[in-house]
C-alpha atoms as a PDB file:
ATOM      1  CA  UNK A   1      24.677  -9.767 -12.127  1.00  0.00           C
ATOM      2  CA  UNK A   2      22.506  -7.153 -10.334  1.00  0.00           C
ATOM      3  CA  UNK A   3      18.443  -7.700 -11.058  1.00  0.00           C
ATOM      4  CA  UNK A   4      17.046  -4.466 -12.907  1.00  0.00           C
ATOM      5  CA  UNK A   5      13.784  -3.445 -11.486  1.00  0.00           C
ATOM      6  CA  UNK A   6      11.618  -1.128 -13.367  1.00  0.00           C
ATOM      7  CA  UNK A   7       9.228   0.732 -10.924  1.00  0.00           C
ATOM      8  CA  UNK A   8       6.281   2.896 -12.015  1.00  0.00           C
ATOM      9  CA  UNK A   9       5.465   5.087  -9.509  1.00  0.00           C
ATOM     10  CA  UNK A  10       8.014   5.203  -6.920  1.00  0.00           C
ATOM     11  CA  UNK A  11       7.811   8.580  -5.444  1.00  0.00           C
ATOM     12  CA  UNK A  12       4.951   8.768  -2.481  1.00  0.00           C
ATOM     13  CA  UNK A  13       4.541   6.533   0.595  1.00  0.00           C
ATOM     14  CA  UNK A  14       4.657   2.881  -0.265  1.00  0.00           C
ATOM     15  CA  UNK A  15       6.904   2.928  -3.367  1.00  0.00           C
ATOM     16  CA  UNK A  16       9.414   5.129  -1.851  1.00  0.00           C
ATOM     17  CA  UNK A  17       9.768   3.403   1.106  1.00  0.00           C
ATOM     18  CA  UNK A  18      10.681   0.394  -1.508  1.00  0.00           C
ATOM     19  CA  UNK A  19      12.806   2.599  -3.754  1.00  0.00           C
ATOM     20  CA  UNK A  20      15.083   3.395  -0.565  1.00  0.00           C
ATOM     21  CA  UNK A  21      15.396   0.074   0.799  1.00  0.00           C
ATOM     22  CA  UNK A  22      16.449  -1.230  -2.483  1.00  0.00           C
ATOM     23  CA  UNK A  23      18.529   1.162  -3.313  1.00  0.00           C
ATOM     24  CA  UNK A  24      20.745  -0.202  -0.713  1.00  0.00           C
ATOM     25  CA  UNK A  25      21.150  -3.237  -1.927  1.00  0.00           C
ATOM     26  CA  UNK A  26      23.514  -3.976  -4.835  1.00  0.00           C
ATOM     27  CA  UNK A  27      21.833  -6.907  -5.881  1.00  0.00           C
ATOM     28  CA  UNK A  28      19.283  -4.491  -7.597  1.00  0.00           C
ATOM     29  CA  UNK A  29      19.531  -1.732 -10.258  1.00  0.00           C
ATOM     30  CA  UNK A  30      16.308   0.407 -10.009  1.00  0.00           C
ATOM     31  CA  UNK A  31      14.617   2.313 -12.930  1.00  0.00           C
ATOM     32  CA  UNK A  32      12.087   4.638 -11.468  1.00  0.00           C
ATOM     33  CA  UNK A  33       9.454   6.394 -13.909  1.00  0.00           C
ATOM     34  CA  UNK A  34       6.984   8.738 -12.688  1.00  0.00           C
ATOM     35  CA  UNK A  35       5.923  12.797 -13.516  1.00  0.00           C
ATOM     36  CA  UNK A  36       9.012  14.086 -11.088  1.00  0.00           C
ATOM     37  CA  UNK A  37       7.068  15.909  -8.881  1.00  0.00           C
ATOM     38  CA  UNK A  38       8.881  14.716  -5.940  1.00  0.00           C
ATOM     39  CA  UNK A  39      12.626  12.993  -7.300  1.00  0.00           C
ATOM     40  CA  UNK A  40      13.929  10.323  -4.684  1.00  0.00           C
ATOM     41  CA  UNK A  41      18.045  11.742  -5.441  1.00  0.00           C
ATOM     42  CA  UNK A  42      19.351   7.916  -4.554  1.00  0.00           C
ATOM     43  CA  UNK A  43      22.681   6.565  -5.754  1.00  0.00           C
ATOM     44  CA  UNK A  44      22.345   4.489  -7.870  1.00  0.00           C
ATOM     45  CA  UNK A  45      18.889   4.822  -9.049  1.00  0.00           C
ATOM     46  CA  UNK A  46      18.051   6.128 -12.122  1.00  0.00           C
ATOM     47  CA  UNK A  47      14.726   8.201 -12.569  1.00  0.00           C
ATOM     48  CA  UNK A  48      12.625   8.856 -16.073  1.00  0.00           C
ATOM     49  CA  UNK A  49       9.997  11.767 -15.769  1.00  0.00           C
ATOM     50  CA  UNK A  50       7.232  11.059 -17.857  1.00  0.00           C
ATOM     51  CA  UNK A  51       3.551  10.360 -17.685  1.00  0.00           C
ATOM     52  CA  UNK A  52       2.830   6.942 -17.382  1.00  0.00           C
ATOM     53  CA  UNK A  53      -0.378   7.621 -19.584  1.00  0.00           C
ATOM     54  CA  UNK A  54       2.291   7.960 -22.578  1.00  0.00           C
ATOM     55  CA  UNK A  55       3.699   4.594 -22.820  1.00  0.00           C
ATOM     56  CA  UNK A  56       5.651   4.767 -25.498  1.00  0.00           C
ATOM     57  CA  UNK A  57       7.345   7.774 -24.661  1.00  0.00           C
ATOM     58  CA  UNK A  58       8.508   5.604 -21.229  1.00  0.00           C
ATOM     59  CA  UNK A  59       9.762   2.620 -23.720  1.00  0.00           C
ATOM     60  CA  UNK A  60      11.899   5.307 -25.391  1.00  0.00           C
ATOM     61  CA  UNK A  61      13.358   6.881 -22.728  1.00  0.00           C
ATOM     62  CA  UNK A  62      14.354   3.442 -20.527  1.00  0.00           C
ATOM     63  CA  UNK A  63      17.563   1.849 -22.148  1.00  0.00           C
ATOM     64  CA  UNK A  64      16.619  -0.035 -25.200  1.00  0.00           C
ATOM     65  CA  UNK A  65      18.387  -2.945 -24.761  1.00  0.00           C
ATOM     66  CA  UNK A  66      17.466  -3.094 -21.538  1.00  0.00           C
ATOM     67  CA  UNK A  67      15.164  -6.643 -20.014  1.00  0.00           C
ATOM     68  CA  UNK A  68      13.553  -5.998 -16.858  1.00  0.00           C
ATOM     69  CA  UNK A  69      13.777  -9.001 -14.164  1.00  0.00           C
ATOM     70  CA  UNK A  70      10.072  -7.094 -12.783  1.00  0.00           C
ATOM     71  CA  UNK A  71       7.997  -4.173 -13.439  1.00  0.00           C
ATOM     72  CA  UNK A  72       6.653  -3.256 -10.166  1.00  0.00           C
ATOM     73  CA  UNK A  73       3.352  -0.800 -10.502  1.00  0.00           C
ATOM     74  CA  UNK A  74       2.153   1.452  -7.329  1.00  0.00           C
ATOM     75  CA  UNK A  75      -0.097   3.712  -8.857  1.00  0.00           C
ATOM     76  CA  UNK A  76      -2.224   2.076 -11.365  1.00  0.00           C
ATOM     77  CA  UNK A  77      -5.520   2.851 -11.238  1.00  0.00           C
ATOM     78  CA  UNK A  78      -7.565   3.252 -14.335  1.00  0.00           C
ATOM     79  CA  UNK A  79      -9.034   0.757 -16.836  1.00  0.00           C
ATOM     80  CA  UNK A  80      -6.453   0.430 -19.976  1.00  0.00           C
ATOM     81  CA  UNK A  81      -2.909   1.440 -17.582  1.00  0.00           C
ATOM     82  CA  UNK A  82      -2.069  -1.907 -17.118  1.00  0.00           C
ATOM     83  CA  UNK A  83      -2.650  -3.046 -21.178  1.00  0.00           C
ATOM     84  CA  UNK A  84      -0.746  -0.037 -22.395  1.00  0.00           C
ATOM     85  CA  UNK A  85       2.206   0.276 -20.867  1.00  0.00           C
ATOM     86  CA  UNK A  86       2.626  -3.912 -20.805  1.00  0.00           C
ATOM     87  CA  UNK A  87       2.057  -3.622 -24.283  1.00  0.00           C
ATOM     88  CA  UNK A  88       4.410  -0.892 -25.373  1.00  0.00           C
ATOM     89  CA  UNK A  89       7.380  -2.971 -23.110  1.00  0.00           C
ATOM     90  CA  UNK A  90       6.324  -5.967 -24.775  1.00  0.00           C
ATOM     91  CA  UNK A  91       8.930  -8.694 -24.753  1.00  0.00           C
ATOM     92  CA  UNK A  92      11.234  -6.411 -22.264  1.00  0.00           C
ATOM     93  CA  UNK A  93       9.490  -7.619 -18.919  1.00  0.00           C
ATOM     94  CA  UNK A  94       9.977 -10.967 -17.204  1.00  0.00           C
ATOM     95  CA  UNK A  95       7.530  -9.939 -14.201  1.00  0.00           C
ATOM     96  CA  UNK A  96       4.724  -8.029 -13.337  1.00  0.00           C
ATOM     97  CA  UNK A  97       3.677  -7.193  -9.887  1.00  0.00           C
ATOM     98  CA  UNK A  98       0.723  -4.369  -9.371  1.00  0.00           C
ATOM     99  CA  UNK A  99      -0.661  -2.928  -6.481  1.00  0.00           C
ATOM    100  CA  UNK A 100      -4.580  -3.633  -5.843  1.00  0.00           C
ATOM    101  CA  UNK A 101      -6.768  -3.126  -2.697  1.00  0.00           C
ATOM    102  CA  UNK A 102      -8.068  -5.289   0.057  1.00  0.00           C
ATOM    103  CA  UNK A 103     -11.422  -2.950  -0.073  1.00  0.00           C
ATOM    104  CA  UNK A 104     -12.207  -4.983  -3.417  1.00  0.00           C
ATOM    105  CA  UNK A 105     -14.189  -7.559  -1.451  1.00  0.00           C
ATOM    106  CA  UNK A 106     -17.843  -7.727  -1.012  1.00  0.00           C
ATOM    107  CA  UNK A 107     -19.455  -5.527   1.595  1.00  0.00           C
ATOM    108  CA  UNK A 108     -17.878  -6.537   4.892  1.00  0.00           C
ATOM    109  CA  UNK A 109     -19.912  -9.398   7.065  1.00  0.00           C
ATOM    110  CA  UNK A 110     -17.431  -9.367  10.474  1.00  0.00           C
ATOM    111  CA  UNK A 111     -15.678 -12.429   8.033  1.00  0.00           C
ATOM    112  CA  UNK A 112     -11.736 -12.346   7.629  1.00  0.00           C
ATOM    113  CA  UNK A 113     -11.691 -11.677   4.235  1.00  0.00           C
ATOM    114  CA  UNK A 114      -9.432 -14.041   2.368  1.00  0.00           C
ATOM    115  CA  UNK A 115      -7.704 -13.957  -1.106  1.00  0.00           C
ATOM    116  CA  UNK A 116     -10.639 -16.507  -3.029  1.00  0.00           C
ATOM    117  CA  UNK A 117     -13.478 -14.750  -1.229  1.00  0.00           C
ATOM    118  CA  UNK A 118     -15.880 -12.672  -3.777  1.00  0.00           C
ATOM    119  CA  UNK A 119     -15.487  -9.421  -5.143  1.00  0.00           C
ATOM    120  CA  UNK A 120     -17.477  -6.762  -5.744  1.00  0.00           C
ATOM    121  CA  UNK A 121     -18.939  -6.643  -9.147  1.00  0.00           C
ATOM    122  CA  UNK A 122     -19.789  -2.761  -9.664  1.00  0.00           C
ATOM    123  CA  UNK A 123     -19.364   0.467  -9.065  1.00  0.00           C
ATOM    124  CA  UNK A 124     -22.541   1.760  -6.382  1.00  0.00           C
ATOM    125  CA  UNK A 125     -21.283   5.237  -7.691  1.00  0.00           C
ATOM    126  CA  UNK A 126     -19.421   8.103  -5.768  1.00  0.00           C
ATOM    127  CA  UNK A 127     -15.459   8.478  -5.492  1.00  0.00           C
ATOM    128  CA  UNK A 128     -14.652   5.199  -3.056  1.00  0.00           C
ATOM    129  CA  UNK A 129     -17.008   2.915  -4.351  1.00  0.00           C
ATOM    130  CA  UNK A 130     -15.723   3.767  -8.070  1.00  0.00           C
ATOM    131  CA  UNK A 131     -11.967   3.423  -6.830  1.00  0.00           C
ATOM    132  CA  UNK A 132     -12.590  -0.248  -5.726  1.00  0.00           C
ATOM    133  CA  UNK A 133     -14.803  -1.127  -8.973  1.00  0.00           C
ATOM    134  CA  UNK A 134     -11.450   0.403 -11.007  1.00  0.00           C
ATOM    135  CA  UNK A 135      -9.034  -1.805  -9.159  1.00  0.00           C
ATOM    136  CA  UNK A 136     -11.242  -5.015  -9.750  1.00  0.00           C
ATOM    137  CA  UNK A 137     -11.084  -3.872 -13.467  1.00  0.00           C
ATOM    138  CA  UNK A 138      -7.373  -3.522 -13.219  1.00  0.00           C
ATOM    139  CA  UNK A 139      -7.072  -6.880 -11.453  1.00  0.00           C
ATOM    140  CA  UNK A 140      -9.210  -8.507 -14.660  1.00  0.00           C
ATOM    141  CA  UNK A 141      -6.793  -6.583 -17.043  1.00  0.00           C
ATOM    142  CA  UNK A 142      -3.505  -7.526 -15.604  1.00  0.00           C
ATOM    143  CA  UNK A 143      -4.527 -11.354 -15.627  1.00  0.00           C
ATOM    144  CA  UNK A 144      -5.876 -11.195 -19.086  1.00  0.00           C
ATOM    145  CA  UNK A 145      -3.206  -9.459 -20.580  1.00  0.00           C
ATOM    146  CA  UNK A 146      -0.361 -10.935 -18.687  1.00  0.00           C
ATOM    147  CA  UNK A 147      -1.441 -13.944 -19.775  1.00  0.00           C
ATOM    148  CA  UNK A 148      -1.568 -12.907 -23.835  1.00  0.00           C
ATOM    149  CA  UNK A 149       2.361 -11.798 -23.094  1.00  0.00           C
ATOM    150  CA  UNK A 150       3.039 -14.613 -21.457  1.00  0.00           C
ATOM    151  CA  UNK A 151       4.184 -12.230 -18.425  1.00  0.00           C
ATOM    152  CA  UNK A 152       3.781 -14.112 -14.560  1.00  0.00           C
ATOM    153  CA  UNK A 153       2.157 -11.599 -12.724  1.00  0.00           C
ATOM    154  CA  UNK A 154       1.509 -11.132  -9.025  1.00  0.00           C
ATOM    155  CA  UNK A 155      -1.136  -8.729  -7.606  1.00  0.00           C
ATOM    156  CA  UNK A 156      -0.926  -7.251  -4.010  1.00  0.00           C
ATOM    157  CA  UNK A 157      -4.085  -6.255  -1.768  1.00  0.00           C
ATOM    158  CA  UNK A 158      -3.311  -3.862   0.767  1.00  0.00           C
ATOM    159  CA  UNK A 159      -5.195  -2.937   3.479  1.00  0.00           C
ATOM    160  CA  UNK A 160      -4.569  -0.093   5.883  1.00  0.00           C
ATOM    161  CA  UNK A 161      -0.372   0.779   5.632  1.00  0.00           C
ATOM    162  CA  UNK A 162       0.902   2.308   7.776  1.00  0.00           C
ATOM    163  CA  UNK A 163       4.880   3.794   8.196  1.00  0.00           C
ATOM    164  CA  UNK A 164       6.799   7.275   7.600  1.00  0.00           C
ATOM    165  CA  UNK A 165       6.013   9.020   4.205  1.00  0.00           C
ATOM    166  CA  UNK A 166       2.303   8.352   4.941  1.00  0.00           C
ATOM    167  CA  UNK A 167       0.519  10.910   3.201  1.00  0.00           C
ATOM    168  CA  UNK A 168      -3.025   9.633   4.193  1.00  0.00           C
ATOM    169  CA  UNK A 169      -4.451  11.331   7.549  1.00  0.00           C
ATOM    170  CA  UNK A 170      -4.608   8.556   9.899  1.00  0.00           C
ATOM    171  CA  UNK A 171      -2.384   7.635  12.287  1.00  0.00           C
ATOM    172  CA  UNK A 172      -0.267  11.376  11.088  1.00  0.00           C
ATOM    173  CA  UNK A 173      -4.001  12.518  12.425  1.00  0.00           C
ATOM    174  CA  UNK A 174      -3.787  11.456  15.772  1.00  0.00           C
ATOM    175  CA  UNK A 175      -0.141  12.170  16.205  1.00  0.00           C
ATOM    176  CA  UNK A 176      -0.345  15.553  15.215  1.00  0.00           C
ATOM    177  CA  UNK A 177      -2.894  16.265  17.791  1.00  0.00           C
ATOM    178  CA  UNK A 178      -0.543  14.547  20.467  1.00  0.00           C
ATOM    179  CA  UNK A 179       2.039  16.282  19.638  1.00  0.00           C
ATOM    180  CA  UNK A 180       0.515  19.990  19.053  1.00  0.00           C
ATOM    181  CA  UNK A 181      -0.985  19.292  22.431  1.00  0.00           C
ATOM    182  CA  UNK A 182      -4.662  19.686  21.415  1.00  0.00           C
ATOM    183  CA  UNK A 183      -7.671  17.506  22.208  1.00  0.00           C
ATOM    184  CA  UNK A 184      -8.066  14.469  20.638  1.00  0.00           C
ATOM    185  CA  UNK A 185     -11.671  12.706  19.900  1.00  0.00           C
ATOM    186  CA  UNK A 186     -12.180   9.293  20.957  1.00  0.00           C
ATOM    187  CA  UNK A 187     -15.142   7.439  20.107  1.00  0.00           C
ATOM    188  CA  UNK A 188     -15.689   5.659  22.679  1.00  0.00           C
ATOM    189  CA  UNK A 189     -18.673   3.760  21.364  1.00  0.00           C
ATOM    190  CA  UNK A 190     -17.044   2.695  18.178  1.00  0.00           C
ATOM    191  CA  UNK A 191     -16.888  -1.297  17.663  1.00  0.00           C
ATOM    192  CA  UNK A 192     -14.806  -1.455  14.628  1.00  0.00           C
ATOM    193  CA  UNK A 193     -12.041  -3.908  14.154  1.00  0.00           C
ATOM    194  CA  UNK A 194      -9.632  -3.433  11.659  1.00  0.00           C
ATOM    195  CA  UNK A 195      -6.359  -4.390  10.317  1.00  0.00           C
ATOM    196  CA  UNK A 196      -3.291  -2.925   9.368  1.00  0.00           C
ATOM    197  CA  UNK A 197       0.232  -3.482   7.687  1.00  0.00           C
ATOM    198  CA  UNK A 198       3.595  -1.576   7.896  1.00  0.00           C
ATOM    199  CA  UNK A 199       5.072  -0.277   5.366  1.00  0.00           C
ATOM    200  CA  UNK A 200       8.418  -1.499   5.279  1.00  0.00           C
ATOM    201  CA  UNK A 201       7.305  -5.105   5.313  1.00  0.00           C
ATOM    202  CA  UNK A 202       5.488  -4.253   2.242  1.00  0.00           C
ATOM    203  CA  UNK A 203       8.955  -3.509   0.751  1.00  0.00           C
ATOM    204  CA  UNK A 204      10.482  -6.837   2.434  1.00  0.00           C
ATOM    205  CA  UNK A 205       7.382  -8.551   0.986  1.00  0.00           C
ATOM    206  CA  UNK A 206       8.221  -7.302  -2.663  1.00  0.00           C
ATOM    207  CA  UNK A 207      11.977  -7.964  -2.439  1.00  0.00           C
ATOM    208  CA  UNK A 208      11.217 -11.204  -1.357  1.00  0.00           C
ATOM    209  CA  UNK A 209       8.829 -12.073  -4.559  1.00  0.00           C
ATOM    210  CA  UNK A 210      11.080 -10.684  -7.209  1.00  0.00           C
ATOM    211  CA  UNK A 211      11.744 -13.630  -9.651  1.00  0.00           C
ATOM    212  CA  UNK A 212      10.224 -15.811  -7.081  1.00  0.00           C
ATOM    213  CA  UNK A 213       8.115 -18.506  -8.745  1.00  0.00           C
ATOM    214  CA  UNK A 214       5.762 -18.965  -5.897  1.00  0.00           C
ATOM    215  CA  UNK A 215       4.797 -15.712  -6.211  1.00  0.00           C
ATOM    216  CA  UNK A 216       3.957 -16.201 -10.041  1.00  0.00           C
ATOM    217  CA  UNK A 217       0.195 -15.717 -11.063  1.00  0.00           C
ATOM    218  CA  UNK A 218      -1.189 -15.051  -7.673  1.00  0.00           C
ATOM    219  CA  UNK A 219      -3.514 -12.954  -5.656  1.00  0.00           C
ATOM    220  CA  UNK A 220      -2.161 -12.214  -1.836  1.00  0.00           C
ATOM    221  CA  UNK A 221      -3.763 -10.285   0.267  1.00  0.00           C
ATOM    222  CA  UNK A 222      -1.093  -7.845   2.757  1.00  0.00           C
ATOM    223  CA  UNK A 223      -2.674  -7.534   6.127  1.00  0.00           C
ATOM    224  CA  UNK A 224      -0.707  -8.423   9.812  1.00  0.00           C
ATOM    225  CA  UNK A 225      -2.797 -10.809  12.226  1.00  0.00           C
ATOM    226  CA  UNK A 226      -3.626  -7.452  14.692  1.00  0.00           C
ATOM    227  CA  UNK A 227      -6.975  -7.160  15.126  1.00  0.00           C
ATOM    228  CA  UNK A 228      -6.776  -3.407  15.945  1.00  0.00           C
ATOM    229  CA  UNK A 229      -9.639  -1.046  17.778  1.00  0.00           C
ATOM    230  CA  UNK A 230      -9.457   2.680  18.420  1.00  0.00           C
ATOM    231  CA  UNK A 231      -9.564   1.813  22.011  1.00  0.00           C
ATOM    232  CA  UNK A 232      -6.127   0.045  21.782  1.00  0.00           C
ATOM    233  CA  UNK A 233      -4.625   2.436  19.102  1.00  0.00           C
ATOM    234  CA  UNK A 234      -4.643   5.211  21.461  1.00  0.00           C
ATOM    235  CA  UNK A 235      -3.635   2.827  24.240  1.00  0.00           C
ATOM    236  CA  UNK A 236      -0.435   2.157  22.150  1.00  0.00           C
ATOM    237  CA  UNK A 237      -0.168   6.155  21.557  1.00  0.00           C
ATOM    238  CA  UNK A 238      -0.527   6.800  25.120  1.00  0.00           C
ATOM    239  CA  UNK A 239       1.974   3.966  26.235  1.00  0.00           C
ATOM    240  CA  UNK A 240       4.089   5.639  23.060  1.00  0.00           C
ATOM    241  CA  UNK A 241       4.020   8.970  24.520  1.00  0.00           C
ATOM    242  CA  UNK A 242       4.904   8.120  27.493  1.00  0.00           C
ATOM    243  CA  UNK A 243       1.596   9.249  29.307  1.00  0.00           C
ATOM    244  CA  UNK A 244      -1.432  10.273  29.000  1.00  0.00           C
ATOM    245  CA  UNK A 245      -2.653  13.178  26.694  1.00  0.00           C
ATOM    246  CA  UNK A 246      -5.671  15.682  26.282  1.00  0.00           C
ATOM    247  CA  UNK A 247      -8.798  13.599  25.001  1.00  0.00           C
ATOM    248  CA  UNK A 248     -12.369  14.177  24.879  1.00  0.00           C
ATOM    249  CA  UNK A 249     -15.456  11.343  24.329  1.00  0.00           C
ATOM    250  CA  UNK A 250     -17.782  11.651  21.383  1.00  0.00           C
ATOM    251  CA  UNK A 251     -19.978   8.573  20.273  1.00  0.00           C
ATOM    252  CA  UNK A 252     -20.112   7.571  16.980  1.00  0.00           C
ATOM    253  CA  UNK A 253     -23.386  10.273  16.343  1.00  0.00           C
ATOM    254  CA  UNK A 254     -21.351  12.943  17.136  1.00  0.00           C
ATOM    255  CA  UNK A 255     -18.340  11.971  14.870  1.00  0.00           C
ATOM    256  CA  UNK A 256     -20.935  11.667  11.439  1.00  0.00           C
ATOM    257  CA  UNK A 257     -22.512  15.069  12.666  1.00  0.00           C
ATOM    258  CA  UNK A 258     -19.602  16.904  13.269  1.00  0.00           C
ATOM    259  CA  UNK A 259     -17.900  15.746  10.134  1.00  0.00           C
ATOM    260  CA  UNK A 260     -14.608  14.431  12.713  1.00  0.00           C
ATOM    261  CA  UNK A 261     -12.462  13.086  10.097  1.00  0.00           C
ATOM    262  CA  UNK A 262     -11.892   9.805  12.137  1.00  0.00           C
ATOM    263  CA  UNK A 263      -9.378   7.918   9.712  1.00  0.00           C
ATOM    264  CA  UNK A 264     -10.386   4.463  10.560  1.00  0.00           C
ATOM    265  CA  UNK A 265     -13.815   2.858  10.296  1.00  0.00           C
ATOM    266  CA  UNK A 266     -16.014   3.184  13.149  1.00  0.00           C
ATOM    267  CA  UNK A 267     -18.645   0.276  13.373  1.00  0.00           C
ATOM    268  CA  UNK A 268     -18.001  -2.147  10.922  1.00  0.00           C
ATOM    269  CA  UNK A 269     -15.262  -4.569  11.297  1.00  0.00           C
ATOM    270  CA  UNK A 270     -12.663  -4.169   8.104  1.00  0.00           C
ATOM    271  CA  UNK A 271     -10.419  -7.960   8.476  1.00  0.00           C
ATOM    272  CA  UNK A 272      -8.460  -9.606   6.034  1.00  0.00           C
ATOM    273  CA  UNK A 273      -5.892 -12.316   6.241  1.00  0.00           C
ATOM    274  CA  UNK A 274      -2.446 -11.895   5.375  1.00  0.00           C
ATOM    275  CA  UNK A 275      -1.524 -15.337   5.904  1.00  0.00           C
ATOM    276  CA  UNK A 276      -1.301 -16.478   2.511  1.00  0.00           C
ATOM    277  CA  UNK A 277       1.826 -14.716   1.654  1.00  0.00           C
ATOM    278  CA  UNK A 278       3.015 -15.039   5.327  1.00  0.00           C
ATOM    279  CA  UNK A 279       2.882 -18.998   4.715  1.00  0.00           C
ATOM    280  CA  UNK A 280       3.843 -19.134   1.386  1.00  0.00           C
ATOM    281  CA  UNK A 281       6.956 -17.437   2.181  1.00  0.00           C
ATOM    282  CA  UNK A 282       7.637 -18.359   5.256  1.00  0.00           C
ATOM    283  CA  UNK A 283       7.206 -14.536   6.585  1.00  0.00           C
ATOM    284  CA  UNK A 284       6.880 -13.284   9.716  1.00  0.00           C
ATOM    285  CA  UNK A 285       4.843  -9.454   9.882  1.00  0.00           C
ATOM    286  CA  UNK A 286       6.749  -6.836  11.880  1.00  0.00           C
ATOM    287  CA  UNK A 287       4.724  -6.633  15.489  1.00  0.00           C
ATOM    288  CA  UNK A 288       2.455  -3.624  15.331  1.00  0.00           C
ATOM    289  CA  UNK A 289       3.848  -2.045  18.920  1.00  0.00           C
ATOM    290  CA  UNK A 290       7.124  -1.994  17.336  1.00  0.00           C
ATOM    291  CA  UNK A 291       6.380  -0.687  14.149  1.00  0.00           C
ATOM    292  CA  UNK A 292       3.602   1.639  15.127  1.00  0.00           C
ATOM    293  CA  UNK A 293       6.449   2.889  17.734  1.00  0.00           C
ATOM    294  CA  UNK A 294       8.937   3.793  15.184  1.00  0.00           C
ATOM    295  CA  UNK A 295       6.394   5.270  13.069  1.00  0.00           C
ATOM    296  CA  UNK A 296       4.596   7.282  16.015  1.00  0.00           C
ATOM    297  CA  UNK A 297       8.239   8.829  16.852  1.00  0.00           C
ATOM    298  CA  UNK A 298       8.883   9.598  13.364  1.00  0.00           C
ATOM    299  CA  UNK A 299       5.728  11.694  13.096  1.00  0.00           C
ATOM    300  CA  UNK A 300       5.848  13.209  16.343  1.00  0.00           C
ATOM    301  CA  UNK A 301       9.208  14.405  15.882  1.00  0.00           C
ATOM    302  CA  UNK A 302       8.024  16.376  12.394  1.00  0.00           C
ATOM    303  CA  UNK A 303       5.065  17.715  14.126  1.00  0.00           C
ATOM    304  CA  UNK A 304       6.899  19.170  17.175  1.00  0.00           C
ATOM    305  CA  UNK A 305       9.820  21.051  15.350  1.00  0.00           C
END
C-alpha cells in the first residue's frame, strides 16, 4: 500500500522539486495544499487550494478518512502555524517534518556550525534577523506540540540550496550575466567561505526519512562538505561555460557602496555540517561540480532563449 504524504507548501523551489520526484514514484500518494498560485499539474497528485492560515478549512477539504504516513511543511514561518494546523489534523498525522534554517545559530565565529551548537535567542530587529528569531520560535513550537500529540517530528536546517526552480538571486544572478553577456563583479578581496546544498538531494534526503525512525525527534542540519569561495564559484562557471567571460574587480568597499547585490556573504565565513544526516543515513551529498553543472546549464539555457 502506497504511503500518503500530505505536503504544505509544495509549489516554489524546494518543495516542488520534491513534489516531482515523488510523484514518480508509486510508492507515494501526494496531497499538496497551498493558495494555487502556481499548480504543479502532476499525475497522480492531488492539490487543495487554501490558505494554510485556515486550518480547518484544509482538514475539511483533505479526505476525511484519510491518515497521513507524514506531513511535510516548506513554508512555515510564523509563531502559531505549526500548533494550528497540527492541531486541527489531530490524530490524522503519523509524522511531522518542517523546514527550519541553518542561519538560526549564533553569530558566526569561522566554527562549523553543528546541530547541538547554540541558537540565537532574539530578534536584533529588521527583516533577516526577525526571520531567524521566527524559525527558532517555530523550532520550540513544533517540539512542544509534537510532543502533546504524540507526533515524531523531524526538523531540517538548510543552508544555501541551490538547483532549478531557484527563485532566490544567487547563482540565477551570476548566470544571467554569463549568459546575457554582460560584466560580471568579482570581489576579489572577499574571504568568505560558505556552504551549500542541492536541491534534489534535499528531496532524496526527505524520501529517505519518511517513516524512518532514525529520523524521529531530531534536529539535522542539510549542508554538503564544500567549503565554497567566490573565487572558485566563478572558477566552476568559467570551467562550466566553457571559457572565460566578461568580469570586472571590485573589493568588498565597492560592493556595500554600490549596493552590488552579491548573493553570497562576503567576509564572514557561513559553515555548517551536514554530516549528521549524511552518517545517520548512510548518505552520500551529490558533488557540487556536478550538480552546480546541471543547474548552471539549466539556467543558462532560460536566460539565452
Amino acid at each position: 500500500m502506497s504511503k500518503k504524504v500530505l505536503v504544505i507548501g509544495g509549489s516554489a523551489f524546494t518543495g516542488r522539486v520534491f513534489c516531482i520526484q515523488m510523484s514518480k514514484n508509486e510508492d507515494y500518494e501526494l496531497h499538496v495544499v497551498n493558495r494555487g498560485q502556481f499548480p504543479l499539474n502532476l499525475k497522480g497528485v492531488k492539490e487543495y487550494k487554501c490558505d494554510r492560515h485556515s486550518p480547518r478549512m484544509v482538514a475539511r477539504l483533505l479526505p476525511a478518512d484519510m491518515i497521513f504516513d507524514v506531513m511535510i511543511d516548506f513554508p512555515a514561518y510564523n509563531p502559531g502555524e505549526v500548533s494550528s494546523i497540527l492541531e486541527a489534523l489531530k490524530g490524522r498525522v503519523r509524522q511531522y517534518i518542517v523546514f527550519s534554517t541553518a542561519s538560526v545559530y549564533e553569530p558566526y565565529d569561522h566554527q562549523i556550525k553543528k546541530e547541538g551548537d547554540p541558537v540565537v535567542t532574539k530578534s536584533e530587529g529588521g527583516r533577516v534577523s526577525d526571520y531567524i528569531y521566527n524559525k527558532i520560535l517555530l523550532e520550540q513550537e513544533t517540539i512542544r506540540t509534537c510532543k502533546t500529540l504524540d507526533i515524531p517530528y523531524t526538523i531540517m536546517r538548510p543552508t544555501f540550496i541551490y538547483g532549478p526552480f531557484s527563485y532566490s538571486a544567487r547563482e540565477s544572478y551570476f548566470v544571467e550575466l554569463i549568459a546575457r553577456g554582460h560584466v560580471v563583479p568579482v570581489p576579489v578581496d572577499a574571504t568568505a567561505r560558505f556552504n551549500m546544498v542541492y536541491v534534489f538531494d534535499i528531496a532524496r534526503i526527505l524520501e529517505i526519512c519518511i517513516g524512518n525512525e532514525k529520523a524521529y525527534n531530531e534536529i539535522f542540519n542539510l549542508s554538503a562538505p564544500e567549503e565554497i569561495t567566490y573565487s572558485s564559484l566563478l572558477e566552476a562557471f568559467e570551467k562550466f561555460n566553457g571559457g572565460p567571460f566578461m568580469t570586472r574587480p571590485v573589493t568588498v568597499e565597492e560592493v556595500l557602496d554600490d549596493n552590488i547585490p552579491l548573493p553570497f556573504p562576503l567576509t564572514e565565513d557561513v559553515l555548517y555540517s551536514g554530516h549528521k544526516i549524511a552518517d545517520t543515513f548512510d548518505f552520500t551529498y551529490t558533488p557540487f561540480m556536478e550538480g552546480m553543472e546541471k543547474t548552471y546549464k539549466i539556467f543558462y539555457s532560460l536566460f539565452i532563449s
